[in-house]
Every structure is written in structure tokens, then in C-alpha cells.
N, C-alpha and C. Protein backbone atom coordinates (compact mmCIF):
# COMPACT_ATOMS: atom_id res chain seq x y z
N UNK A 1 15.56 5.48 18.65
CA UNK A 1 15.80 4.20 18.00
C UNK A 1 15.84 4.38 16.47
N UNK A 2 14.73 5.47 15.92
CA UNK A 2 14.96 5.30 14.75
C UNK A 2 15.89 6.41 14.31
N UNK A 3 16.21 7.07 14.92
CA UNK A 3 17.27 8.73 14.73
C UNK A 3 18.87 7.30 14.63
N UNK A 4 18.75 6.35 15.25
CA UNK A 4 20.23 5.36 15.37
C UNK A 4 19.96 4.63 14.12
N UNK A 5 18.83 3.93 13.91
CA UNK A 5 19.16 3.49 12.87
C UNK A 5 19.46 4.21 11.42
N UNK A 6 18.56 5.16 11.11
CA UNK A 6 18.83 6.68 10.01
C UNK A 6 20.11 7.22 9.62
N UNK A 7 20.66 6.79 11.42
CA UNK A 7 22.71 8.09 10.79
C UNK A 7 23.34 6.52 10.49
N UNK A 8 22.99 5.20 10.98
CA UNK A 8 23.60 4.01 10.29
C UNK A 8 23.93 3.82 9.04
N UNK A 9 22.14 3.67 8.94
CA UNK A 9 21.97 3.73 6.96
C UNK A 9 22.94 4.93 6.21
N UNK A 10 22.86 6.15 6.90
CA UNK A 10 23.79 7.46 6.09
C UNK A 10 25.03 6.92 5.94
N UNK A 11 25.93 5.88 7.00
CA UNK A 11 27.45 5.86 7.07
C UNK A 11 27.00 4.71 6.09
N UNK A 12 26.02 3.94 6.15
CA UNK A 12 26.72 2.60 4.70
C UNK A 12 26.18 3.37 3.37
N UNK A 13 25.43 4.50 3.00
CA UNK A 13 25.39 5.19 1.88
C UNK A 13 26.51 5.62 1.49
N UNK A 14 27.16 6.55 2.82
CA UNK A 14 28.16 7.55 2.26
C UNK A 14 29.43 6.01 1.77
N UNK A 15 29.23 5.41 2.55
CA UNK A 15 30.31 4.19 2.34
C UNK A 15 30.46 3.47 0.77
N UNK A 16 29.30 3.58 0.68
CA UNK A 16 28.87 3.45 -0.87
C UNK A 16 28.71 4.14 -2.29
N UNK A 17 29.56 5.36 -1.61
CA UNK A 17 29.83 6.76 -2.56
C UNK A 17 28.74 6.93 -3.16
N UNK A 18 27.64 7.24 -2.37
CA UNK A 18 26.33 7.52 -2.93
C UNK A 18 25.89 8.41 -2.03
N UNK A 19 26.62 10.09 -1.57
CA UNK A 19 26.39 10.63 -0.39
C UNK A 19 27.14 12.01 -1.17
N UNK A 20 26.71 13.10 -1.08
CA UNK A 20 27.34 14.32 -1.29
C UNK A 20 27.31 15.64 -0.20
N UNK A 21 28.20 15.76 0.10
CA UNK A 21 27.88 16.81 1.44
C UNK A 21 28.59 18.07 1.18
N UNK A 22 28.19 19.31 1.74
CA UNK A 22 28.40 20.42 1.69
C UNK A 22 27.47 21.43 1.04
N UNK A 23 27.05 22.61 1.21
CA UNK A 23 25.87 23.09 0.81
C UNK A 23 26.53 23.31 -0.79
N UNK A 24 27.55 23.76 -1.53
CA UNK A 24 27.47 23.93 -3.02
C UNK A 24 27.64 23.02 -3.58
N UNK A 25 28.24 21.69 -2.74
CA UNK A 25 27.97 20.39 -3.46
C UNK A 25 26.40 19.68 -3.47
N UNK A 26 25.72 20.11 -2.68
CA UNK A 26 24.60 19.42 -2.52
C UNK A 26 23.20 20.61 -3.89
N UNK A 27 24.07 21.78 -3.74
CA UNK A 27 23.45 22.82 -4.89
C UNK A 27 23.15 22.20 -5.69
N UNK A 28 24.66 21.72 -6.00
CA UNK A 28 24.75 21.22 -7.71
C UNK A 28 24.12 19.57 -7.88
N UNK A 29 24.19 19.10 -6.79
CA UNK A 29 23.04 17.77 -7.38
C UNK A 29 22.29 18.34 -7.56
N UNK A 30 21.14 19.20 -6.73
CA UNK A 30 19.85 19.51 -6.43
C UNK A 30 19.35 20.24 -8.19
N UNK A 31 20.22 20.75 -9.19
CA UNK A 31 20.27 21.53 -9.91
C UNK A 31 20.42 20.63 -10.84
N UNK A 32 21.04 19.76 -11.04
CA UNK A 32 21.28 18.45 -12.03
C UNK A 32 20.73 17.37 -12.05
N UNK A 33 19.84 17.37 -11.08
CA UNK A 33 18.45 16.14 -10.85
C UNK A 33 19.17 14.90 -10.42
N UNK A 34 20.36 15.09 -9.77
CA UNK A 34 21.40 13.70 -9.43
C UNK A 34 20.55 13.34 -7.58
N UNK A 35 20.65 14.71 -6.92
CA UNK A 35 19.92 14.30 -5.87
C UNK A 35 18.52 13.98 -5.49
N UNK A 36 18.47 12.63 -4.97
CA UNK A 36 17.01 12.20 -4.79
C UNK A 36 16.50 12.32 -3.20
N UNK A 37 17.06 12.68 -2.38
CA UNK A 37 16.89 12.89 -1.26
C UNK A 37 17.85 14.31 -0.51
N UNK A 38 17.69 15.37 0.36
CA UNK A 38 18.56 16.27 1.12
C UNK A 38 18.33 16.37 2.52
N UNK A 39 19.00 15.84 2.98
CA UNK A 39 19.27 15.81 4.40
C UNK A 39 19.88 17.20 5.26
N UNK A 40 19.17 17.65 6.14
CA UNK A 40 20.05 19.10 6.22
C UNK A 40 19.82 18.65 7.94
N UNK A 41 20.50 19.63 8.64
CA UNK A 41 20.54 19.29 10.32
C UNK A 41 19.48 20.13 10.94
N UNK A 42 19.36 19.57 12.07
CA UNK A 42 18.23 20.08 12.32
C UNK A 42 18.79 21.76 13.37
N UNK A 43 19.70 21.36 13.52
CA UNK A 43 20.50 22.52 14.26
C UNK A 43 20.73 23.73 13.21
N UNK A 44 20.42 23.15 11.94
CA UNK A 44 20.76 24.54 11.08
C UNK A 44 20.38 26.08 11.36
N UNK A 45 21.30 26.99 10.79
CA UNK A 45 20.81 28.34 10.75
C UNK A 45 19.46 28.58 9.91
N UNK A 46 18.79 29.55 10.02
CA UNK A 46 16.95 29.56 9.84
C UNK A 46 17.36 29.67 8.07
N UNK A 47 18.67 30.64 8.17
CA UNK A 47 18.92 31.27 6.25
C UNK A 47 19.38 29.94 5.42
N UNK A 48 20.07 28.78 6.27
CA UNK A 48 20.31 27.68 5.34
C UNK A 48 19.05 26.47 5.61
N UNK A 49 18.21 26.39 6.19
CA UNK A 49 17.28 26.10 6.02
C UNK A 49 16.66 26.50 5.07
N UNK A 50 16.29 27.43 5.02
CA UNK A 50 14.82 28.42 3.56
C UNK A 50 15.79 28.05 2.69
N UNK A 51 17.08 28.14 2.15
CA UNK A 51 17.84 28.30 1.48
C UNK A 51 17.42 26.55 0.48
N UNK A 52 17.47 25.75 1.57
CA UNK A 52 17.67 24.94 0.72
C UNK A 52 16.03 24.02 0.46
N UNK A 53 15.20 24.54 1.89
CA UNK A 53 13.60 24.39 1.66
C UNK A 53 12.98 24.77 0.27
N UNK A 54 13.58 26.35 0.09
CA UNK A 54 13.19 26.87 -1.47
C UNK A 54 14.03 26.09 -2.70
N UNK A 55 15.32 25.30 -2.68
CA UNK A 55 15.71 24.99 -3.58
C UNK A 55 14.60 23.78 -4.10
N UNK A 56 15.15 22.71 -2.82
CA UNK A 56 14.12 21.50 -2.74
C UNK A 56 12.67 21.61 -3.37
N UNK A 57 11.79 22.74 -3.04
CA UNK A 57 10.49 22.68 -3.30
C UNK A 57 10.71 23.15 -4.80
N UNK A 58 11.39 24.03 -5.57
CA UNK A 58 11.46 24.36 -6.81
C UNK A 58 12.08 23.38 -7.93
N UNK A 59 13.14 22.34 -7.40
CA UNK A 59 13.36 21.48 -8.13
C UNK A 59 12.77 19.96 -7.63
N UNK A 60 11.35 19.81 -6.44
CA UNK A 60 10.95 18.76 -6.72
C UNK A 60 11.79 17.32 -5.22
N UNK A 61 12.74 18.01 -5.03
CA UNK A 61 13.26 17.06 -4.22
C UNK A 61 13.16 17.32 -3.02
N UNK A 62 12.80 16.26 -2.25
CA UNK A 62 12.14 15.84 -0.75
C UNK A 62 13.35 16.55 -0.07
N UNK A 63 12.91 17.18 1.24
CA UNK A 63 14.00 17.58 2.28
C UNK A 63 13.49 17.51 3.47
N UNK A 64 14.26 16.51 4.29
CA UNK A 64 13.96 16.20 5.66
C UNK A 64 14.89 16.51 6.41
N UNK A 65 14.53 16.98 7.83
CA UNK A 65 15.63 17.79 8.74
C UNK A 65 15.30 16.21 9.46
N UNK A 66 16.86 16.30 10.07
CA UNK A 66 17.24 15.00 10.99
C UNK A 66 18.59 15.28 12.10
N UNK A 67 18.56 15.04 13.07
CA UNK A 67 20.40 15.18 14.04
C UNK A 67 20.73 16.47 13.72
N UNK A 68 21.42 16.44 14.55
CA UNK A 68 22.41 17.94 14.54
C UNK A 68 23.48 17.48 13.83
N UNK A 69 24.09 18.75 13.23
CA UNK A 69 25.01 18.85 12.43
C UNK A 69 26.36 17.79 12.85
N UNK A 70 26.48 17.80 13.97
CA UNK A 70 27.75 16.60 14.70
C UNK A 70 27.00 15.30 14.49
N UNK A 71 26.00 15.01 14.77
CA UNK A 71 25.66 13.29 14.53
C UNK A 71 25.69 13.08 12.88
N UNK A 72 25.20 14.32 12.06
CA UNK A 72 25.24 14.02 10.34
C UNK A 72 26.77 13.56 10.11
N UNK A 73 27.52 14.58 10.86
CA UNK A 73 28.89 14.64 10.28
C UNK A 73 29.35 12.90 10.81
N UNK A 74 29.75 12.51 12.12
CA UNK A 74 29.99 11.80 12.81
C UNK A 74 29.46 10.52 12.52
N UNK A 75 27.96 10.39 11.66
CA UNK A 75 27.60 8.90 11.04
C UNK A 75 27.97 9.06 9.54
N UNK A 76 29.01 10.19 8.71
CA UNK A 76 29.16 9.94 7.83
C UNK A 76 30.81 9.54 7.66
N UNK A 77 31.85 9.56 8.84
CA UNK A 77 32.89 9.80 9.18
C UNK A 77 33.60 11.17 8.90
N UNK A 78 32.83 12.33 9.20
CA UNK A 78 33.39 13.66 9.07
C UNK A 78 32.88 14.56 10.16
N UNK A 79 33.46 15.44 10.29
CA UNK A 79 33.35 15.73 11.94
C UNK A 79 32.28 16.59 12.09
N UNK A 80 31.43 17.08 11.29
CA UNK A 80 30.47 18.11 11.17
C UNK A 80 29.93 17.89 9.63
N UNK A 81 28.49 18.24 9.25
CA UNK A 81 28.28 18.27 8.55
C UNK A 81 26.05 19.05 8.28
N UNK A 82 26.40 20.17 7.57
CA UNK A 82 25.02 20.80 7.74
C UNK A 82 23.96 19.66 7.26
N UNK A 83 24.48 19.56 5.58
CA UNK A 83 23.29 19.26 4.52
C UNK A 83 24.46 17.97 3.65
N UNK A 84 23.55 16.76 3.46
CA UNK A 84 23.90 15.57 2.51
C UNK A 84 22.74 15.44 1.86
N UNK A 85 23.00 15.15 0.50
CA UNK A 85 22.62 14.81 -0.42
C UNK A 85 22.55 13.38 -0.92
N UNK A 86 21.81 12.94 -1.09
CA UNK A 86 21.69 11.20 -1.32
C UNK A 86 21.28 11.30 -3.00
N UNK A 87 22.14 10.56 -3.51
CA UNK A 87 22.38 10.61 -4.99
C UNK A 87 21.90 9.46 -5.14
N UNK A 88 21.52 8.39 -4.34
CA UNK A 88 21.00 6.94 -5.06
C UNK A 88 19.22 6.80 -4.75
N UNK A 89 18.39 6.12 -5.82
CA UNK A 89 16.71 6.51 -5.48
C UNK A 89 16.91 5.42 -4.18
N UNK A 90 17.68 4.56 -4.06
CA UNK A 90 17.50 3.14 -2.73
C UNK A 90 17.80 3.78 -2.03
N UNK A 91 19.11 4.10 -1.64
CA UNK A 91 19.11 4.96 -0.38
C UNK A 91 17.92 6.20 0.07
N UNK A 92 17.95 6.73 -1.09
CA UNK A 92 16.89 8.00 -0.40
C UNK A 92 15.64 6.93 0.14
N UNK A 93 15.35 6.36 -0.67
CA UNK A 93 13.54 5.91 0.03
C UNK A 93 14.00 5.06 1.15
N UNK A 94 15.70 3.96 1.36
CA UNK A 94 15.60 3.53 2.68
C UNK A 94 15.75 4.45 3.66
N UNK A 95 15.88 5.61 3.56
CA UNK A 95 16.14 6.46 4.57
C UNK A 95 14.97 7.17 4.93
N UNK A 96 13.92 7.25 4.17
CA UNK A 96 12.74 8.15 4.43
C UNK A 96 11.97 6.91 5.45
N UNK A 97 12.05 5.50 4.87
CA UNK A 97 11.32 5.10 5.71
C UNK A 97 11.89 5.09 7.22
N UNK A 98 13.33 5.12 7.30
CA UNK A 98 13.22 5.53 8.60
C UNK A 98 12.89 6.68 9.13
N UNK A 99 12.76 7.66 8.29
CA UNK A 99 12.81 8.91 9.18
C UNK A 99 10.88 9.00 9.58
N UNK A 100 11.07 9.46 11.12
CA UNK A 100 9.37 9.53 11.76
C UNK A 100 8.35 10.66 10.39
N UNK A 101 9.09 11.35 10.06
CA UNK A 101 8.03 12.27 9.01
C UNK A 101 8.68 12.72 8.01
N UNK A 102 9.02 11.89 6.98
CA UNK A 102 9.33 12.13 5.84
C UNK A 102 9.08 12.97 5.10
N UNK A 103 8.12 14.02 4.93
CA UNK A 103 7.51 14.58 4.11
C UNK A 103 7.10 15.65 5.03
N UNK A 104 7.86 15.63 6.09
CA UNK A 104 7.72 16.71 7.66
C UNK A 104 8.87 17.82 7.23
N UNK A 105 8.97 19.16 7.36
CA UNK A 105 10.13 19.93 7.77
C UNK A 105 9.77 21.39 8.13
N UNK A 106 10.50 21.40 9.37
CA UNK A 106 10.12 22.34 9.92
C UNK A 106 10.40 23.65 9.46
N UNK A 107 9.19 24.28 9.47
CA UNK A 107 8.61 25.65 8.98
C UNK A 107 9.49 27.11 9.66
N UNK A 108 10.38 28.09 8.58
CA UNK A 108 11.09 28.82 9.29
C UNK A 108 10.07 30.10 9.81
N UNK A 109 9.87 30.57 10.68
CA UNK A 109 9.20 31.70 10.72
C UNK A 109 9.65 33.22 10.35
């Protein structure tokens, strides 16, 4: 219920050109303090996980794993998608409150 409402909120963000996707687009918010939230899939590979776990924790910005890469892509109208970036502070915090553990992400071994 709340995984449906979460990829909702993503399609009226991205709708709202307040959504950046792709891992060197989501770099360069993460690097320019534009992104306030990173969304990555939960299906990700373990190396783009750490990849962007270590960016996130070094510049400060929250990263929550959510859907597989087809539901990210598919509630943003694109057919796949690893990692989005939420460039607006409203969107990021309406989206944390949906997500069950905001401040949760799973640990690569």
C-alpha cells in the first residue's frame, strides 16, 4: 500500500520537473547540493549501491532503496530506471514519509 502510494508521489514529482534520473545525472546533483533526496532500486547491483551509499553519506544526503528498477522506471514514465534524484526539499520529505524506513538502507556485504 505504501510501495503504491511512493512510485505515485515519484510520477507527480517527476511530472513536476523536480526528478533527475540516471546515475551521472543524479552524481552531479548529489555534488552540487541540488539533490535532497536519492532513490536507487532495490534490485540494484551491490557496486551501484556502495557507489552511491558512499556518495550520499559523504555529501550528507538521505538514500533510500525502494521497487525494482521497472516499477522506478514505470512510475516515472520511463521504462527502467536504477537511481532518481529528487531535487525539491517537498518532494523529498513527502516521499520519506511514505517510505516504511526512511533512514533504512540496506547494508552491502
Amino acid at each position: 500500500m505504501m510501495k503504491n502510494k511512493f512510485l505515485s508521489q515519484l510520477g507527480l514529482a517527476m511530472r513536476a520537473g523536480k526528478l533527475v534520473t540516471g546515475d551521472e545525472g543524479v552524481f552531479k546533483a548529489i555534488r552540487s547540493g541540488e539533490a535532497k533526496l536519492v532513490i536507487i532500486a532495490e534490485d540494484a547491483s551491490a557496486n551501484t549501491q556502495k557507489k552511491f551509499q558512499d556518495k550520499c553519506l559523504f555529501y550528507g544526503v538521505k538514500l533510500i532503496a525502494m521497487g525494482t528498477k521497472y516499477e522506478l522506471g514505470h512510475s516515472i514514465g520511463k521504462e527502467m530506471r536504477v537511481t532518481i534524484g529528487v531535487l525539491d526539499g517537498g518532494f523529498a520529505q513527502m516521499l520519506q514519509k511514505c517510505h516504511v524506513n526512511p533512514a533504512e538502507v540496506k547494508h552491502i556485504d
